[in-house]
N, C-alpha and C. Protein backbone atom coordinates (compact mmCIF):
# COMPACT_ATOMS: atom_id res chain seq x y z
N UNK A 1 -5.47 33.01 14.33
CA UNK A 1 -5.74 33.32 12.94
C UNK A 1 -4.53 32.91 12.09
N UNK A 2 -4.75 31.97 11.11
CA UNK A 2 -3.71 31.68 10.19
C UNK A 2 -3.13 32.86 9.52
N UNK A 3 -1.71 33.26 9.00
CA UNK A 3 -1.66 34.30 8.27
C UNK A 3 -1.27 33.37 6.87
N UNK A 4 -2.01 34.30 5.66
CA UNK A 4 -1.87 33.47 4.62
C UNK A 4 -0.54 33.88 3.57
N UNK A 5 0.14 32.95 3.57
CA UNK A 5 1.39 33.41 2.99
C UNK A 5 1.39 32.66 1.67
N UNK A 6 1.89 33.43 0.55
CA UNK A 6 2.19 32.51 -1.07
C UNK A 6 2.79 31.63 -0.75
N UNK A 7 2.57 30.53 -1.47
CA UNK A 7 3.63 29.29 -1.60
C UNK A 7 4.48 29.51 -2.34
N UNK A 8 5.84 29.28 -2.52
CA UNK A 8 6.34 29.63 -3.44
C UNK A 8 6.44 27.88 -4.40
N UNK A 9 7.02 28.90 -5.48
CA UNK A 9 6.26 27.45 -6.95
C UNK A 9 7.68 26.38 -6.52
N UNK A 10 7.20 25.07 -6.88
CA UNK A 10 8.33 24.24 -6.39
C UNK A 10 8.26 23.42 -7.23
N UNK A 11 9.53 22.29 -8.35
CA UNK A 11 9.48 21.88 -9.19
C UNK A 11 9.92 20.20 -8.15
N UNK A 12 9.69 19.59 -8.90
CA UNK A 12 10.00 18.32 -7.88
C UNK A 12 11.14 17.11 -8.89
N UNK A 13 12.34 17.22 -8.26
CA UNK A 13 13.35 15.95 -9.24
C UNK A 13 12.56 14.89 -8.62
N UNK A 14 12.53 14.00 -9.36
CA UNK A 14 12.86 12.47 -9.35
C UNK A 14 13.59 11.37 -9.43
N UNK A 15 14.60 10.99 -8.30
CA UNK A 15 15.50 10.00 -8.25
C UNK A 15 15.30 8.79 -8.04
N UNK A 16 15.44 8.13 -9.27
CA UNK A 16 15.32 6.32 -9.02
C UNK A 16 16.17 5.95 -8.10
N UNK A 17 15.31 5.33 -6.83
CA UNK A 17 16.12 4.32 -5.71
C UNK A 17 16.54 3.12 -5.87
N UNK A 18 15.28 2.73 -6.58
CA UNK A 18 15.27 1.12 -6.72
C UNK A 18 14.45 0.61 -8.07
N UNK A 19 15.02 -0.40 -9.08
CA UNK A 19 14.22 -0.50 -10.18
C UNK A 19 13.29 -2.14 -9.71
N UNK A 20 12.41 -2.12 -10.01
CA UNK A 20 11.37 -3.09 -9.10
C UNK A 20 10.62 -3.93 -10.51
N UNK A 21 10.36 -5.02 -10.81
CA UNK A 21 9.69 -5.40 -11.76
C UNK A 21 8.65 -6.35 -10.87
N UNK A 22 7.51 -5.60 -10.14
CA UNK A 22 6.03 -6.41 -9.80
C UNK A 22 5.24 -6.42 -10.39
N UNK A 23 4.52 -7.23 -10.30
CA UNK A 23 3.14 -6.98 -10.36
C UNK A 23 1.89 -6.37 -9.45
N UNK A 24 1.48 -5.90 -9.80
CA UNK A 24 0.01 -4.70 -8.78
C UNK A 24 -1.53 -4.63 -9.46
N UNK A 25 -1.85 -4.66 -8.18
CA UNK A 25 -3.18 -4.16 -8.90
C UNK A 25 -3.60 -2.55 -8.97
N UNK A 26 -3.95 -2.71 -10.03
CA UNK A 26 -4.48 -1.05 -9.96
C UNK A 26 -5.86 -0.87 -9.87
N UNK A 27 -6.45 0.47 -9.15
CA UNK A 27 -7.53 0.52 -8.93
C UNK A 27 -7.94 1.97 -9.68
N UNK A 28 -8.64 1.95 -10.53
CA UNK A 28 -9.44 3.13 -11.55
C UNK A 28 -10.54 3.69 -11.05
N UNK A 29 -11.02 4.95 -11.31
CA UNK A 29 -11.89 5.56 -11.37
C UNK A 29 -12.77 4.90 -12.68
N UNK A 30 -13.70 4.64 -11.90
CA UNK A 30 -15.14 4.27 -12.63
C UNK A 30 -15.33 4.93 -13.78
N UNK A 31 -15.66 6.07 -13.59
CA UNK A 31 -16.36 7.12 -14.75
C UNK A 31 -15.02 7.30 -15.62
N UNK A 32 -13.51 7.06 -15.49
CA UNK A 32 -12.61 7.27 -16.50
C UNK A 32 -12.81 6.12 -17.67
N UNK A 33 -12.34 6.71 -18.76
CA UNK A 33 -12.31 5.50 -20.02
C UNK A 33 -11.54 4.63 -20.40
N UNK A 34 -11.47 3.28 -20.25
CA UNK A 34 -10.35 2.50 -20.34
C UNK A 34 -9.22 2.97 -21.13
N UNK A 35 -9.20 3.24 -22.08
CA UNK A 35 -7.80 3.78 -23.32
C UNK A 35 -7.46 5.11 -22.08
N UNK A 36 -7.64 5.64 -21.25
CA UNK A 36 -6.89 6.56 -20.38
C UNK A 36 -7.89 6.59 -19.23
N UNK A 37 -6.96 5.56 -18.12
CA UNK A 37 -7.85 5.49 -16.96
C UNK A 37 -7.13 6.18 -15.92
N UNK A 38 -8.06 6.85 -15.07
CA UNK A 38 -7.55 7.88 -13.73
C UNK A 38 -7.61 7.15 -12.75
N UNK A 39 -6.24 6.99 -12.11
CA UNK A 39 -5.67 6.31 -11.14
C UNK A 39 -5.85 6.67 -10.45
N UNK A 40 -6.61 5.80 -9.16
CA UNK A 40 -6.90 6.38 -7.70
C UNK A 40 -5.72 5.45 -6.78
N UNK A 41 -5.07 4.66 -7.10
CA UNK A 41 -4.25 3.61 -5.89
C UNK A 41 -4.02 2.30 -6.46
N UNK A 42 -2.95 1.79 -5.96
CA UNK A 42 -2.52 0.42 -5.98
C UNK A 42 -2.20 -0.11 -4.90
N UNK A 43 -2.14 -1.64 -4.92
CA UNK A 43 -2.27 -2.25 -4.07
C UNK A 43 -0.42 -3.23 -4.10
N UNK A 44 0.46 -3.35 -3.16
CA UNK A 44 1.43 -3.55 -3.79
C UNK A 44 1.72 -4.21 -2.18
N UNK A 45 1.99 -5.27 -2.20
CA UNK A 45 2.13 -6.41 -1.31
C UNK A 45 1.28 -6.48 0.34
N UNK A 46 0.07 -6.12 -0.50
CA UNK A 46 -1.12 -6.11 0.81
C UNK A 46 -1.36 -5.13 1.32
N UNK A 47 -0.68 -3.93 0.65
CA UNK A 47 -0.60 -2.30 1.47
C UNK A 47 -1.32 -1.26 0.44
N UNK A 48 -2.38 -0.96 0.33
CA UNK A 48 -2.84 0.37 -0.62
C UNK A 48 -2.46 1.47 -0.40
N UNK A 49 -1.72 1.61 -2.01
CA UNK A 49 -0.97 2.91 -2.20
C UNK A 49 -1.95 4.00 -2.50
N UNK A 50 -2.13 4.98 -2.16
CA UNK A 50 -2.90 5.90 -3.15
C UNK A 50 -2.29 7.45 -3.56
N UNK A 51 -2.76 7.44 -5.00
CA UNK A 51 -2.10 7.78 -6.05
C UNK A 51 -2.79 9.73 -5.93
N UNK A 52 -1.67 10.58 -5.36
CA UNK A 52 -2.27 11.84 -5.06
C UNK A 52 -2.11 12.83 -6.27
N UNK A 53 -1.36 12.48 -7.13
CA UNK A 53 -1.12 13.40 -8.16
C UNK A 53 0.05 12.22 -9.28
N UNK A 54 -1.16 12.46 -10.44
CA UNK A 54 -0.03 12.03 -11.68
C UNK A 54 1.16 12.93 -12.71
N UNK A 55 2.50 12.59 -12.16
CA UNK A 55 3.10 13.69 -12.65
C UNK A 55 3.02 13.80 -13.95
N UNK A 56 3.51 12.24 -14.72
CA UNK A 56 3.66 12.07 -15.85
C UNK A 56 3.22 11.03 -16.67
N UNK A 57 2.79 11.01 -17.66
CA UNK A 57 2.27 10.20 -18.59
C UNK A 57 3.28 9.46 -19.86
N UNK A 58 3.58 9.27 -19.80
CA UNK A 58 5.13 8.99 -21.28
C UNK A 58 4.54 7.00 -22.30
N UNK A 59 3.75 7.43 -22.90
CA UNK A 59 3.16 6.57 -24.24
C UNK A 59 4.24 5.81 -24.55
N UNK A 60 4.50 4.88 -25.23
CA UNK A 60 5.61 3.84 -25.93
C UNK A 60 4.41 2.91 -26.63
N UNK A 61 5.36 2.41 -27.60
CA UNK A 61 4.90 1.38 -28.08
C UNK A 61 4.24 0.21 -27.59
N UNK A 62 3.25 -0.22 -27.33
CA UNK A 62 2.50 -1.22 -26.75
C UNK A 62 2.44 -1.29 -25.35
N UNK A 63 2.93 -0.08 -24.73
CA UNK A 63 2.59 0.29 -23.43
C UNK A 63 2.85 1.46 -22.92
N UNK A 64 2.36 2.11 -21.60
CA UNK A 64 2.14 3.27 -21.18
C UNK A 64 2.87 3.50 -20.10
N UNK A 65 3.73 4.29 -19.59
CA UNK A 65 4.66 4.57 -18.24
C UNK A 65 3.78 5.35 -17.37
N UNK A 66 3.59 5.78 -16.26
CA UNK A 66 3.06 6.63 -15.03
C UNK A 66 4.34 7.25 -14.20
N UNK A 67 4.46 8.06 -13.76
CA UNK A 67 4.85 8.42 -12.81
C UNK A 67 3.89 9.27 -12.09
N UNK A 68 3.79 8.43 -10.57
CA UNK A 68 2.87 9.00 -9.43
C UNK A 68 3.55 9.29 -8.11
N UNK A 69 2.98 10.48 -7.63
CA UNK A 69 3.23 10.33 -6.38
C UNK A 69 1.77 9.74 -5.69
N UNK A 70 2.53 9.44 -4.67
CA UNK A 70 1.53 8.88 -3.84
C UNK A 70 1.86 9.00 -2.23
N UNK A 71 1.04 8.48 -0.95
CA UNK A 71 1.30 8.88 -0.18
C UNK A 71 2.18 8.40 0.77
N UNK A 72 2.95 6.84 0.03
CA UNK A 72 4.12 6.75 0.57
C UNK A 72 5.30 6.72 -0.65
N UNK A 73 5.22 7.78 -1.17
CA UNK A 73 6.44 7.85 -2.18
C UNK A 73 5.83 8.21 -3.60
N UNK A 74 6.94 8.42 -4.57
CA UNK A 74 7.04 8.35 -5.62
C UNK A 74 6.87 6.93 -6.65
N UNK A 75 6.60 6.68 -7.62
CA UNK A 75 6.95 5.61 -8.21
C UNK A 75 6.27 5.41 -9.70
N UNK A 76 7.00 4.61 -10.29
CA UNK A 76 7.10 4.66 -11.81
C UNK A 76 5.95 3.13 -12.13
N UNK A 77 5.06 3.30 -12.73
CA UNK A 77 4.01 2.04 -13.51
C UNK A 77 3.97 2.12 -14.74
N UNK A 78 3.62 0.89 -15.08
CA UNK A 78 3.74 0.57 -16.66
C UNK A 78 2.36 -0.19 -16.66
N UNK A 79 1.75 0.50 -17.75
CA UNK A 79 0.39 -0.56 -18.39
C UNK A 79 0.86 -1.08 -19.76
N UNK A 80 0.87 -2.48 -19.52
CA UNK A 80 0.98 -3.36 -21.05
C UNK A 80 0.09 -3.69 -21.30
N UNK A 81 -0.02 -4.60 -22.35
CA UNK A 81 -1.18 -5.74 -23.18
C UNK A 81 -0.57 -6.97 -22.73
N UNK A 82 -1.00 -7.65 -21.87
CA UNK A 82 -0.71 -9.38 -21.58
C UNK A 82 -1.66 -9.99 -22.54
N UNK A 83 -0.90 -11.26 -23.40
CA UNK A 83 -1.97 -11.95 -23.97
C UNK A 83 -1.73 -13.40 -23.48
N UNK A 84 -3.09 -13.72 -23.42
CA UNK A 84 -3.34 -15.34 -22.61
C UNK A 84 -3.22 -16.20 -23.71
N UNK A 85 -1.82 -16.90 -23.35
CA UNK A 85 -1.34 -18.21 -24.08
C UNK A 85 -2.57 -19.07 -25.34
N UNK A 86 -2.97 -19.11 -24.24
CA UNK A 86 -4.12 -20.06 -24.46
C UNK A 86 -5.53 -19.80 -25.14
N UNK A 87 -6.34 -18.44 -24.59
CA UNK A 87 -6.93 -18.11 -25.81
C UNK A 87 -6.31 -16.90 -26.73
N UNK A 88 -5.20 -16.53 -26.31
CA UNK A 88 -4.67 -15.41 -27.20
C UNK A 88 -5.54 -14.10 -27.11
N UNK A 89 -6.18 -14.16 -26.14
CA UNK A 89 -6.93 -12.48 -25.86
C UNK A 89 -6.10 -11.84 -24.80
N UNK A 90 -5.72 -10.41 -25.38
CA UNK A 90 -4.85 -9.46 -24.83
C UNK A 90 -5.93 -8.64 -23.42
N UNK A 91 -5.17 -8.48 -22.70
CA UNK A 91 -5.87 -8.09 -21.33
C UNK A 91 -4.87 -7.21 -21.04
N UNK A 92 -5.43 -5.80 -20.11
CA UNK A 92 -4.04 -4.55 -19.83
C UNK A 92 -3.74 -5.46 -18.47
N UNK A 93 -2.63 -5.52 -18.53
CA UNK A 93 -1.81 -5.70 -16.84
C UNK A 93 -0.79 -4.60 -16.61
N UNK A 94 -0.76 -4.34 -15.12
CA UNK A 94 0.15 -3.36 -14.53
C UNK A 94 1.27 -3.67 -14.01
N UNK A 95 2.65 -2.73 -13.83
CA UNK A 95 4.12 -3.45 -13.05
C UNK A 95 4.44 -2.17 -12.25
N UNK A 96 5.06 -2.28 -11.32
CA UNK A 96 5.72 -1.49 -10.96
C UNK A 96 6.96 -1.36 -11.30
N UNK A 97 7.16 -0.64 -11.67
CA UNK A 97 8.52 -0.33 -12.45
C UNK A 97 9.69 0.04 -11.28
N UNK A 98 9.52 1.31 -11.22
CA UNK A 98 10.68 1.34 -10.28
C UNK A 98 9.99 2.49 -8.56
N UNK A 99 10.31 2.07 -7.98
CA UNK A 99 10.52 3.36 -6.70
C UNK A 99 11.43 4.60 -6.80
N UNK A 100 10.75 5.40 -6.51
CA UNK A 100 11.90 6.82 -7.34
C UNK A 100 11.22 8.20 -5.56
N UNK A 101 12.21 8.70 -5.13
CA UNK A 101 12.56 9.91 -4.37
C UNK A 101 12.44 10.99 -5.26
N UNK A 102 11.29 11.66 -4.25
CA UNK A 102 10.69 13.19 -4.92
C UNK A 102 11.60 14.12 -4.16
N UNK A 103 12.29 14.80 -4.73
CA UNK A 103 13.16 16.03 -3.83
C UNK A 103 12.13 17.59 -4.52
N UNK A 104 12.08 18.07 -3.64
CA UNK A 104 11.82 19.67 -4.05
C UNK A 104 12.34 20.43 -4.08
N UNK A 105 12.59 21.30 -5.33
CA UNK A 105 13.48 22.20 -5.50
C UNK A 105 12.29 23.38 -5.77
N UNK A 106 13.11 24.53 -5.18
CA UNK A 106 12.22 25.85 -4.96
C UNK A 106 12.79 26.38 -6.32
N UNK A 107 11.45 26.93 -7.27
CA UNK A 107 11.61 28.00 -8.21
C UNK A 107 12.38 28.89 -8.18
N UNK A 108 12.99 29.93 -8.96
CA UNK A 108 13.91 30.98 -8.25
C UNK A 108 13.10 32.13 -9.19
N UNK A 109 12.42 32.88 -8.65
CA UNK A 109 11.71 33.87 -9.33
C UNK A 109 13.02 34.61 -10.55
């Protein structure tokens, strides 16, 4: 029989390891709405990441930051507006920004 014990509340730092400028694909939830789409995983040199919890959201000017964990790590994405040279229609593309270490730090009641 499991005994069920509280978790205690745990806040999580985030330390940038490495600042990374790729490109990825990202993969969305269907039923989310493009202007704020729910991230299920990326795909980042042939290996699918998937995306278990979005910590943070942080808006900017003509593009959007993420911070996700996922299930091999932490890490920071950016959605821009790419526009094609050529016909000049803006399309969202994704980067990986940087790789960042989740440490847990325990609440202190």
């Amino acid at each position: 029989m499991r005994s069920r014990r509280r978790r205690e509340p745990v806040d999580l730092l985030l330390v940038e390891r490495a600042v990374v400028c790729e490109p990825i694909t990202v993969e969305v939830d269907p039923s989310s709405s493009p202007a704020r789409p729910r991230l299920t995983g990326y795909w980042r040199r042939g290996e699918f990441c998937a995306v278990r919890k979005v910590l943070e959201i942080r808006p900017e000017v003509g593009e959007t930051y993420y911070r996700v964990l996922t299930d091999r790590g932490a890490a920071e994405l950016r959605r821009y507006r790419r526009v094609d040279p050529r016909t000049l229609r803006a399309a969202a593309a994704w980067e990986l920004c940087a790789d960042l270490d989740a440490v847990p730090i325990p609440r202190l009641r």
